[in-house]
N, C-alpha and C. Protein backbone atom coordinates (compact mmCIF):
# COMPACT_ATOMS: atom_id res chain seq x y z
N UNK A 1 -24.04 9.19 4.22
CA UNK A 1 -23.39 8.65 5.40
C UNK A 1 -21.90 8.93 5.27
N UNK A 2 -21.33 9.19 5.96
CA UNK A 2 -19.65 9.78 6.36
C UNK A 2 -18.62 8.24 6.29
N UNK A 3 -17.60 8.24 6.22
CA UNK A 3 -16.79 7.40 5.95
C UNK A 3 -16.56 6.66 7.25
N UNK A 4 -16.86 7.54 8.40
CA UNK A 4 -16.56 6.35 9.35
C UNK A 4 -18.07 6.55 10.14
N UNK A 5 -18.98 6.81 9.27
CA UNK A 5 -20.10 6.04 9.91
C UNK A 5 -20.66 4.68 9.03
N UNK A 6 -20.03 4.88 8.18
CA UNK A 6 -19.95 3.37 7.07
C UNK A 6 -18.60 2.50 7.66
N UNK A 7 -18.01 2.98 8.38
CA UNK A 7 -16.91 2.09 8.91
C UNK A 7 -17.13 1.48 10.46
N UNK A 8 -17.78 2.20 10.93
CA UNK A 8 -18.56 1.47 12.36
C UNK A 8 -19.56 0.81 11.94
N UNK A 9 -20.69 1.19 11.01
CA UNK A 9 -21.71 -0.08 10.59
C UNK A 9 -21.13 -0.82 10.13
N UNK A 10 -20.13 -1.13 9.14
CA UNK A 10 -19.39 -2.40 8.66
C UNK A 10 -18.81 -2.90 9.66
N UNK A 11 -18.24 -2.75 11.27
CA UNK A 11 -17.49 -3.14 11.95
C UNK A 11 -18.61 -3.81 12.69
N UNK A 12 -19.52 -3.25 13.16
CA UNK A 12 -21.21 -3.70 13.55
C UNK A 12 -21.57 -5.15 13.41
N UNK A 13 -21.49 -4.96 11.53
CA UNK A 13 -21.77 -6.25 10.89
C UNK A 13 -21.00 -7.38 11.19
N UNK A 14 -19.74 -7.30 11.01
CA UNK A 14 -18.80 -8.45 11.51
C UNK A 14 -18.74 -8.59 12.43
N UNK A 15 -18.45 -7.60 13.61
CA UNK A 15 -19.03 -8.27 14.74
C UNK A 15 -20.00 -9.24 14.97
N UNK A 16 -21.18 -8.73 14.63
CA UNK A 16 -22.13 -9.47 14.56
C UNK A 16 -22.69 -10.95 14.37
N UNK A 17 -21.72 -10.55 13.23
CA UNK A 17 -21.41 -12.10 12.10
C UNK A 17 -20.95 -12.73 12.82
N UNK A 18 -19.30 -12.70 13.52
CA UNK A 18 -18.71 -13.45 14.22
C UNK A 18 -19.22 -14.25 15.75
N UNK A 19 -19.96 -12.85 16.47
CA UNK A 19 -20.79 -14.12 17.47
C UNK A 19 -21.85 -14.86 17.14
N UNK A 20 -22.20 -14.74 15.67
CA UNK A 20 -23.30 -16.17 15.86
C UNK A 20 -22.75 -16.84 15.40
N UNK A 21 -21.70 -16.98 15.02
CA UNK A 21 -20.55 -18.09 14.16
C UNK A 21 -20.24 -18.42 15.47
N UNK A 22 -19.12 -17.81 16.13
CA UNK A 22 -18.28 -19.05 16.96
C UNK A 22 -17.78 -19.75 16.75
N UNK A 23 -17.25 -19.93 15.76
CA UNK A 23 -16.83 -20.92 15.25
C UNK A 23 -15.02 -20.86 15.42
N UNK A 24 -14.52 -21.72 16.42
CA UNK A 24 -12.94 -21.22 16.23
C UNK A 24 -12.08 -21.86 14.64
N UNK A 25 -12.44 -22.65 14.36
CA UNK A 25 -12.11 -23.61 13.15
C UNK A 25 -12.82 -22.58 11.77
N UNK A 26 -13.61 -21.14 11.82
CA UNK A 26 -13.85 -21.06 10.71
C UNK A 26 -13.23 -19.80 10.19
N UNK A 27 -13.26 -19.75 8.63
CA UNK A 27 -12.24 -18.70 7.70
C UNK A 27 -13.04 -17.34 8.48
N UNK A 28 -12.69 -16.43 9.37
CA UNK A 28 -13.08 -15.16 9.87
C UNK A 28 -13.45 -14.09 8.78
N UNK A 29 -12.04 -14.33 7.81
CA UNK A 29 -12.08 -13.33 6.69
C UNK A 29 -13.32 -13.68 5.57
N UNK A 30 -13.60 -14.69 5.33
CA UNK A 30 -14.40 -15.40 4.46
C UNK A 30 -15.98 -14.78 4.80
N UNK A 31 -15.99 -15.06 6.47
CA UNK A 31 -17.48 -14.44 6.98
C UNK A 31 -17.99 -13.35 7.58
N UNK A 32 -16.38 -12.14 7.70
CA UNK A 32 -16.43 -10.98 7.48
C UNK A 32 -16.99 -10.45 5.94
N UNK A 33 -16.31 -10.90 4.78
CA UNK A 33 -16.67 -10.42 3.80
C UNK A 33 -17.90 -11.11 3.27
N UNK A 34 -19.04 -11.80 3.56
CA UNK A 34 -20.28 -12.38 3.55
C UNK A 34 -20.97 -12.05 4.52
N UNK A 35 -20.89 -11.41 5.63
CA UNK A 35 -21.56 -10.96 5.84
C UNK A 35 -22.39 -9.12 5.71
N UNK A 36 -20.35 -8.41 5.49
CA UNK A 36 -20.77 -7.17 4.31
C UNK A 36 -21.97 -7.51 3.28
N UNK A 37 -21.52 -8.55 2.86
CA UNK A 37 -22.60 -8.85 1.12
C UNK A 37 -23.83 -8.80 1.38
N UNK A 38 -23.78 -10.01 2.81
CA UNK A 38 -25.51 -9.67 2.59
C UNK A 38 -26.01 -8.89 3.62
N UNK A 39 -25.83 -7.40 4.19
CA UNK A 39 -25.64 -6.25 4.40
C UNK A 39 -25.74 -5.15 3.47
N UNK A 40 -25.51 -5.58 2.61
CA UNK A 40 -25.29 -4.74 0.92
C UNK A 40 -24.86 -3.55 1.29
N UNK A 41 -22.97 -3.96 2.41
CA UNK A 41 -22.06 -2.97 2.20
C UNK A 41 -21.09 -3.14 1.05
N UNK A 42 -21.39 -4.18 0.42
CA UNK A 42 -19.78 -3.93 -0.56
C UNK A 42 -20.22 -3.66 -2.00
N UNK A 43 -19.69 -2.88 -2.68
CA UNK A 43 -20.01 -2.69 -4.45
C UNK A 43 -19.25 -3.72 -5.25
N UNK A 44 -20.15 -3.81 -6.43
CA UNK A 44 -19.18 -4.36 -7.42
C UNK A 44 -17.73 -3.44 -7.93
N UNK A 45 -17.19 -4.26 -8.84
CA UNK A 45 -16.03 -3.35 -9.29
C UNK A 45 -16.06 -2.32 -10.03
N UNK A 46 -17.40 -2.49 -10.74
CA UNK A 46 -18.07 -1.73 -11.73
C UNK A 46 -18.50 -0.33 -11.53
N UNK A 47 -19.36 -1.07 -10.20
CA UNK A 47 -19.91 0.34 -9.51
C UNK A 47 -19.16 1.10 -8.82
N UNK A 48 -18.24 0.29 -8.48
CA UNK A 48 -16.67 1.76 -7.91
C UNK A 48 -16.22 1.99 -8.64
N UNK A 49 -15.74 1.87 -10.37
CA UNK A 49 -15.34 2.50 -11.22
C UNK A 49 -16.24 3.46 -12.07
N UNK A 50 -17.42 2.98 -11.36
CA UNK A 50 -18.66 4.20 -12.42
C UNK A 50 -18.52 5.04 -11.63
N UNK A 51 -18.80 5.11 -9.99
CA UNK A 51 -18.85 6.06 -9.27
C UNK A 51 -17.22 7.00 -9.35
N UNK A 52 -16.29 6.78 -9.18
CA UNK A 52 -15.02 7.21 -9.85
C UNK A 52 -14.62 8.20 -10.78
N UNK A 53 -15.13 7.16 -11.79
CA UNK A 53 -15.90 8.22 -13.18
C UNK A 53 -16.79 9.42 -12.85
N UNK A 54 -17.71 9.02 -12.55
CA UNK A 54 -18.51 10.10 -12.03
C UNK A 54 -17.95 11.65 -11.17
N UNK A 55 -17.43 10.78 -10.19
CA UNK A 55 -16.48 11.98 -9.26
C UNK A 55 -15.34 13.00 -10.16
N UNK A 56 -14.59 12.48 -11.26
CA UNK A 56 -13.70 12.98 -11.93
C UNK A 56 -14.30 13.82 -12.70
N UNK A 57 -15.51 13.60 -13.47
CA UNK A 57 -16.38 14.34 -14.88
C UNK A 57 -16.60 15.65 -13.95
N UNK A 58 -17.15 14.97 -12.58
CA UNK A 58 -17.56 16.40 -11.67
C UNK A 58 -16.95 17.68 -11.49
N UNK A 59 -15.66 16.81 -11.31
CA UNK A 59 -14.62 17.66 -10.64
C UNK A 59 -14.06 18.60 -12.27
N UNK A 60 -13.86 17.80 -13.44
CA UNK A 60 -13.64 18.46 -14.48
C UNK A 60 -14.48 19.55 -14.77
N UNK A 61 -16.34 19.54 -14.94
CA UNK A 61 -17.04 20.23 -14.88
C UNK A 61 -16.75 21.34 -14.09
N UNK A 62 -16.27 21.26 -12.26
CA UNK A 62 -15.85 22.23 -11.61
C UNK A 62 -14.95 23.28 -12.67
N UNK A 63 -13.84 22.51 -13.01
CA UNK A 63 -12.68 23.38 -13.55
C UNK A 63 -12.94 24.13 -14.35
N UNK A 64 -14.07 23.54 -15.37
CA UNK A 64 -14.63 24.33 -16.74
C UNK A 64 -16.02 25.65 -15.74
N UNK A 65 -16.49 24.95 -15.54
CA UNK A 65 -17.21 26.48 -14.70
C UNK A 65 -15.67 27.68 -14.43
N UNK A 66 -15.38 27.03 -13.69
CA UNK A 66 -14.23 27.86 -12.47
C UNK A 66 -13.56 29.09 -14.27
N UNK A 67 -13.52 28.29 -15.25
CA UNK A 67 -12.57 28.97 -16.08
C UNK A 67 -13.28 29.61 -17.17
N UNK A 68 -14.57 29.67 -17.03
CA UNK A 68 -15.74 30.26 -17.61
C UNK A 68 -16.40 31.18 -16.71
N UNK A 69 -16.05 30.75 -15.02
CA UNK A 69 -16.94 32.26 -14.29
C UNK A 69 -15.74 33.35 -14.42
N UNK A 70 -14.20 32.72 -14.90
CA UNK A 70 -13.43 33.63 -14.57
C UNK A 70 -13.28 34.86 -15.85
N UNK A 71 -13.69 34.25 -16.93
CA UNK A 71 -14.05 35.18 -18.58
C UNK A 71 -15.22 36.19 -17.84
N UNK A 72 -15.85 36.49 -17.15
CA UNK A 72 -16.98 36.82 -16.83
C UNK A 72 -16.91 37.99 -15.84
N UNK A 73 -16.95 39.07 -15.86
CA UNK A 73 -16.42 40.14 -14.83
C UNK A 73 -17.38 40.42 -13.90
N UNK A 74 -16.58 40.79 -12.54
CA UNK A 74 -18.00 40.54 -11.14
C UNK A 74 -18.41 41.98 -11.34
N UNK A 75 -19.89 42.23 -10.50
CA UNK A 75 -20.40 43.85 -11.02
C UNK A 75 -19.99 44.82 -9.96
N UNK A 76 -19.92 46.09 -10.15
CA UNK A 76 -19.11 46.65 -9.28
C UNK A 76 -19.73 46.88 -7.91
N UNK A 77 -19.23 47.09 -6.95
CA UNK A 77 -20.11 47.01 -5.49
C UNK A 77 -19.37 48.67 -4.73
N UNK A 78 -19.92 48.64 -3.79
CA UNK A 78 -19.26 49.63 -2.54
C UNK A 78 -18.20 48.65 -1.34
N UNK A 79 -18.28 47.89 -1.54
CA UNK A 79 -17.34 47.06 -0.55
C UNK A 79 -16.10 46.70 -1.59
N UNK A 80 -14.91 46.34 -0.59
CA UNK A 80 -13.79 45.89 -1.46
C UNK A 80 -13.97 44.22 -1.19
N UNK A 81 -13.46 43.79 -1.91
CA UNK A 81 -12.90 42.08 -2.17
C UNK A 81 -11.62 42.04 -2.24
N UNK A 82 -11.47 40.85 -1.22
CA UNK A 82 -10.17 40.94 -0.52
C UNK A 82 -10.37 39.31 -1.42
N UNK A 83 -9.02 38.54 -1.49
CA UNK A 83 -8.55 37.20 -2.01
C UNK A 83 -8.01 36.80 -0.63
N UNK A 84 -8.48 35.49 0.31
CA UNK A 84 -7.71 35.37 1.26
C UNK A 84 -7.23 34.16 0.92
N UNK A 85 -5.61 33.65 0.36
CA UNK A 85 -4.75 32.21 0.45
C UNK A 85 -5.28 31.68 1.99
N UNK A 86 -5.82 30.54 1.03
CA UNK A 86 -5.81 29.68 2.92
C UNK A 86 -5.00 27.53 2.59
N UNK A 87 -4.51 27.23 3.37
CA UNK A 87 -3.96 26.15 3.34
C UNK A 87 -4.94 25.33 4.73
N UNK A 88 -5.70 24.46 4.10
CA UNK A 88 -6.17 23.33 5.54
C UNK A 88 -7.51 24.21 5.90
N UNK A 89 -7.71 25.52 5.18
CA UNK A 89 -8.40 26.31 6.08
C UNK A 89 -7.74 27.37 7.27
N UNK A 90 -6.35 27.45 6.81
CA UNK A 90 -5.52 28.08 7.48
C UNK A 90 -5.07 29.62 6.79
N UNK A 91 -5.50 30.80 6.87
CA UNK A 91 -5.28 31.64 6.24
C UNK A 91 -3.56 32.02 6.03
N UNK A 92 -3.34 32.28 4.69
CA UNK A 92 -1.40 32.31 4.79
C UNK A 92 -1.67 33.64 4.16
N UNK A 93 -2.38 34.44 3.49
CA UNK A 93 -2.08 36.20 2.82
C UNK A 93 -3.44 36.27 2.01
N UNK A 94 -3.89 37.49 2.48
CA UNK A 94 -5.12 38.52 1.94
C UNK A 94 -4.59 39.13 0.63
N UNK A 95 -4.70 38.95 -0.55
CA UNK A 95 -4.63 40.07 -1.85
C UNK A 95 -6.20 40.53 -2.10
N UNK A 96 -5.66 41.64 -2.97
CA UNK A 96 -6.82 42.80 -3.98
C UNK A 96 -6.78 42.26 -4.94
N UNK A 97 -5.96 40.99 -6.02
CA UNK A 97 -6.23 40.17 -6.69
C UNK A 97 -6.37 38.65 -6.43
N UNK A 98 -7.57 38.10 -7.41
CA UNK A 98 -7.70 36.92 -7.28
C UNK A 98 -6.17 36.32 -7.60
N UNK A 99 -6.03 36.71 -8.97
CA UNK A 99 -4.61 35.78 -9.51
C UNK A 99 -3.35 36.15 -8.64
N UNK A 100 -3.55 37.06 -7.63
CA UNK A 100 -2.05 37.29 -6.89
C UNK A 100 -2.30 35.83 -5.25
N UNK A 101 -3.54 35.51 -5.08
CA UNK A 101 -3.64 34.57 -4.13
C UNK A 101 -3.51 33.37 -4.88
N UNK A 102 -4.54 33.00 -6.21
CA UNK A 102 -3.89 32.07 -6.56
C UNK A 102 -2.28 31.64 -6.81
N UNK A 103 -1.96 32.28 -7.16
CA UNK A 103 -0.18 32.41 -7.40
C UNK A 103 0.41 31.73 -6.17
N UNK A 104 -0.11 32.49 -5.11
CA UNK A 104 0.17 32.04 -3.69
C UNK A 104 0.22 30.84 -3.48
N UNK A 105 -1.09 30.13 -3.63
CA UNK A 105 -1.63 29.04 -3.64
C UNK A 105 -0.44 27.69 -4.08
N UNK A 106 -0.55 28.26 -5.09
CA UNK A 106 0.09 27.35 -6.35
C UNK A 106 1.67 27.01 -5.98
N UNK A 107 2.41 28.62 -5.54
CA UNK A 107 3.58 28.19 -4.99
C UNK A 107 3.96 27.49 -4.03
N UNK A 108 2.87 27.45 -3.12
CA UNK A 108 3.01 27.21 -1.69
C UNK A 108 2.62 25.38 -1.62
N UNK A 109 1.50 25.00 -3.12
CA UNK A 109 1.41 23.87 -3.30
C UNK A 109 2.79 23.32 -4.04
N UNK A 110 3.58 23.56 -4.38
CA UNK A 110 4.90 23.31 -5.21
C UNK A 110 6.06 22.61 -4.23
N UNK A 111 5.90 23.38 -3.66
CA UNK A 111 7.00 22.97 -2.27
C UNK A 111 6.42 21.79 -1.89
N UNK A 112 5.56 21.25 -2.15
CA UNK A 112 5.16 19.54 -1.53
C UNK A 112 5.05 18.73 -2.86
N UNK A 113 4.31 19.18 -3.69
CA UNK A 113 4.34 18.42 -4.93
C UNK A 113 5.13 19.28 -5.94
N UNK A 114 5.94 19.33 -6.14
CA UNK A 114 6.82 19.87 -6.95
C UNK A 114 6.44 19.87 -8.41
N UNK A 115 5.83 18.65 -8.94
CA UNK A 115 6.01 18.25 -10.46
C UNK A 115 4.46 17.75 -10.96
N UNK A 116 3.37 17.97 -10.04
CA UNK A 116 2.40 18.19 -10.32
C UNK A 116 1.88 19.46 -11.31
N UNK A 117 0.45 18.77 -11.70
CA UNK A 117 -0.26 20.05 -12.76
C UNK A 117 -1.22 20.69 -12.43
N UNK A 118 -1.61 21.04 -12.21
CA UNK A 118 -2.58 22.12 -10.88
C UNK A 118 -3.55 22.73 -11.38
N UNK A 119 -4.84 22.58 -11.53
CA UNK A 119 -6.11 23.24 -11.81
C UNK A 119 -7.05 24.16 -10.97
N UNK A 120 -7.58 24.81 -11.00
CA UNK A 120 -8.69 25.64 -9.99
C UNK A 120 -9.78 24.73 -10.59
N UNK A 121 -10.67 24.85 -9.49
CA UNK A 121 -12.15 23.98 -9.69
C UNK A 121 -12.83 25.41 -8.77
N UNK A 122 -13.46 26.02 -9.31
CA UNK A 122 -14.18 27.36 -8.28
C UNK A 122 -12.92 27.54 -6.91
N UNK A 123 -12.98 27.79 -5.70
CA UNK A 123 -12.29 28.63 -5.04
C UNK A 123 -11.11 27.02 -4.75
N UNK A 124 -10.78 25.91 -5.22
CA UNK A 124 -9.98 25.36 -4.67
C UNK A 124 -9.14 24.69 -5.97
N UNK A 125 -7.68 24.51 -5.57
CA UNK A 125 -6.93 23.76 -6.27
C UNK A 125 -6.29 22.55 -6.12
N UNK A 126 -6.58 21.73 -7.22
CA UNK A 126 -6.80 20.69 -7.20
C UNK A 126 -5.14 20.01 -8.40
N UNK A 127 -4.97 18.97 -7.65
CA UNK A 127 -3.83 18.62 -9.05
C UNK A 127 -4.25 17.01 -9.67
N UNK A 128 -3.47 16.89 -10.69
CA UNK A 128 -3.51 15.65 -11.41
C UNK A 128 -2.55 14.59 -10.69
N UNK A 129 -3.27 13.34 -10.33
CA UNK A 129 -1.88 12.71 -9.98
C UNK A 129 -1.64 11.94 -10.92
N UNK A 130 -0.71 11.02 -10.76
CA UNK A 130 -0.25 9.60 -12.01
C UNK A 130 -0.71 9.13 -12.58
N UNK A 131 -1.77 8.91 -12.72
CA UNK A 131 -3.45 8.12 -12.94
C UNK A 131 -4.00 9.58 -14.10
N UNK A 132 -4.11 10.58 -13.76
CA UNK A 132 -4.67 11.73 -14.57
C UNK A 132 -6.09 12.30 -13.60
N UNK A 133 -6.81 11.15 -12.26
CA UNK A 133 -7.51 12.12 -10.95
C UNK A 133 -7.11 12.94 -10.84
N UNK A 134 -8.22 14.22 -10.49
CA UNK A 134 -8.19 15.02 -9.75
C UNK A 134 -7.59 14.85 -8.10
N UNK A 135 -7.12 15.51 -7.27
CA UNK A 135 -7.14 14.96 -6.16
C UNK A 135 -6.88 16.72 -5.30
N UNK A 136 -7.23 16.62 -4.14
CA UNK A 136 -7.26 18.09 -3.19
C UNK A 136 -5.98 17.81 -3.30
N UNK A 137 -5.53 19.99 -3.08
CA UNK A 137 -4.30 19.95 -2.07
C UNK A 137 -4.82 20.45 -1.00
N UNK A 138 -5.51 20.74 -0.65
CA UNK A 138 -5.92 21.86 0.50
C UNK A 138 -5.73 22.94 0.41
N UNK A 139 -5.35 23.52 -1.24
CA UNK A 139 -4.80 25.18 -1.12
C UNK A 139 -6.67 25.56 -1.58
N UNK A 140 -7.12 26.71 -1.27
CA UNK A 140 -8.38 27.74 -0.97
C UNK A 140 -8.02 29.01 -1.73
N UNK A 141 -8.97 29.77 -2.43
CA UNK A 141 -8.92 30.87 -2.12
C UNK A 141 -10.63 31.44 -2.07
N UNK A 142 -10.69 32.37 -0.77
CA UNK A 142 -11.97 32.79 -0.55
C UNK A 142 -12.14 34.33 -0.65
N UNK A 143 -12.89 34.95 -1.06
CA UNK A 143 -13.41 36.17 -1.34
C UNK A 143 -14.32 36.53 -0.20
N UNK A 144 -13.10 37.49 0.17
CA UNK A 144 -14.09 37.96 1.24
C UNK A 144 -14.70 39.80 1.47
N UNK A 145 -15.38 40.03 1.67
CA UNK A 145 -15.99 41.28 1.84
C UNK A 145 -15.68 42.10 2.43
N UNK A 146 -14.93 43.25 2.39
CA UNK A 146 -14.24 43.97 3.52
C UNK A 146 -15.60 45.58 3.32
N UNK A 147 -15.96 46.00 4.34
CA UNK A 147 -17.09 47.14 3.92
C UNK A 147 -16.08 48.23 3.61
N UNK A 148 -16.58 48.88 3.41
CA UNK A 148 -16.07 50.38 3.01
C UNK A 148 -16.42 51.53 4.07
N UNK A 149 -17.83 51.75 4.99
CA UNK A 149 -18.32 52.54 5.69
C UNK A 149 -18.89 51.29 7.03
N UNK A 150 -18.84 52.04 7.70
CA UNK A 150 -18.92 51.12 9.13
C UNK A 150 -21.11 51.53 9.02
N UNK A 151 -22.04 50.20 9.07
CA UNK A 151 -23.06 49.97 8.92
C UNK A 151 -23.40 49.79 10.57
N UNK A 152 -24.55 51.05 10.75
CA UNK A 152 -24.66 50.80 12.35
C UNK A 152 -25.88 49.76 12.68
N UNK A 153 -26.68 49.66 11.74
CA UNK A 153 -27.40 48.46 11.39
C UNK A 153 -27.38 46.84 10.84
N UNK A 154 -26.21 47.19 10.47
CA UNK A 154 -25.92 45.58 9.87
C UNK A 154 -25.07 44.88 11.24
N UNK A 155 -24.51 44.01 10.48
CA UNK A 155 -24.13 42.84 11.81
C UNK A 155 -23.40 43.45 12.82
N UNK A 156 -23.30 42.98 13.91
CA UNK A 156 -22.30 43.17 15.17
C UNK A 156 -21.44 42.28 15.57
């Protein structure tokens, strides 16, 4: 479920809660958050710090793939591979090297976070914040396929 489809069912609930209350004399906040509970929208503290955990090991795992597929050389093809820098999903420059888009990437993430430490996790970079999370910048880099001979059979 998406973040704000867990945020309209929780809004659902209190609603809910509140017209069979009616109550003008009663704590709102008290039977907003009781009626989450017994809804079984809210976690313990536990379980948002396991899940947390969890998300970070992931994201570390990403980095260690990402720096183990990169020891690993791709096999040679008839098409070229282009590196396209993208920000937001916004393409900013096409290279013939991976490490000349990452570079890109990295600089272009600098100018906002200046003093951050910056990892690749497979095609995205990711930095450390204060805490030592992972967290997005939105910098990309995607590999894309440029043909070599125009295919009168393949796509249109």
């Amino acid at each position: 479920m998406s973040g704000e489809a867990r945020v309209r069912k929780a809004r659902d609930v209190i609603v809910a809660a509140w017209e069979v209350s009616r109550n003008p004399l009663a704590d709102t906040a008290s039977e907003a958050a009781q009626a989450l509970e017994a809804a079984g929208l809210l976690q313990s503290p536990e379980t948002a710090a396991e899940l947390e955990r969890l998300r970070q090991l992931e994201l570390e795992v990403c980095v260690e793939i990402s720096r183990l597929t990169s020891l690993v050389s791709p096999p040679a093809t008839t098409e070229l591979t282009v590196y396209e820098a993208r920000y937001d999903g916004v393409p900013l420059r096409q290279y013939t090297s991976l490490g000349a888009a990452q570079e890109h990437c990295e600089t272009h993430a600098r100018r906002v976070h200046s003093r951050m430490r910056f990892e690749w996790a497979g095609p995205e970079l990711l930095m450390r914040d204060d805490s030592g999370a992972f967290v997005a910048t939105g910098h990309t880099v995607e590999a894309v396929q440029v043909a070599s001979a125009y295919d009168a059979k393949g796509a249109r």
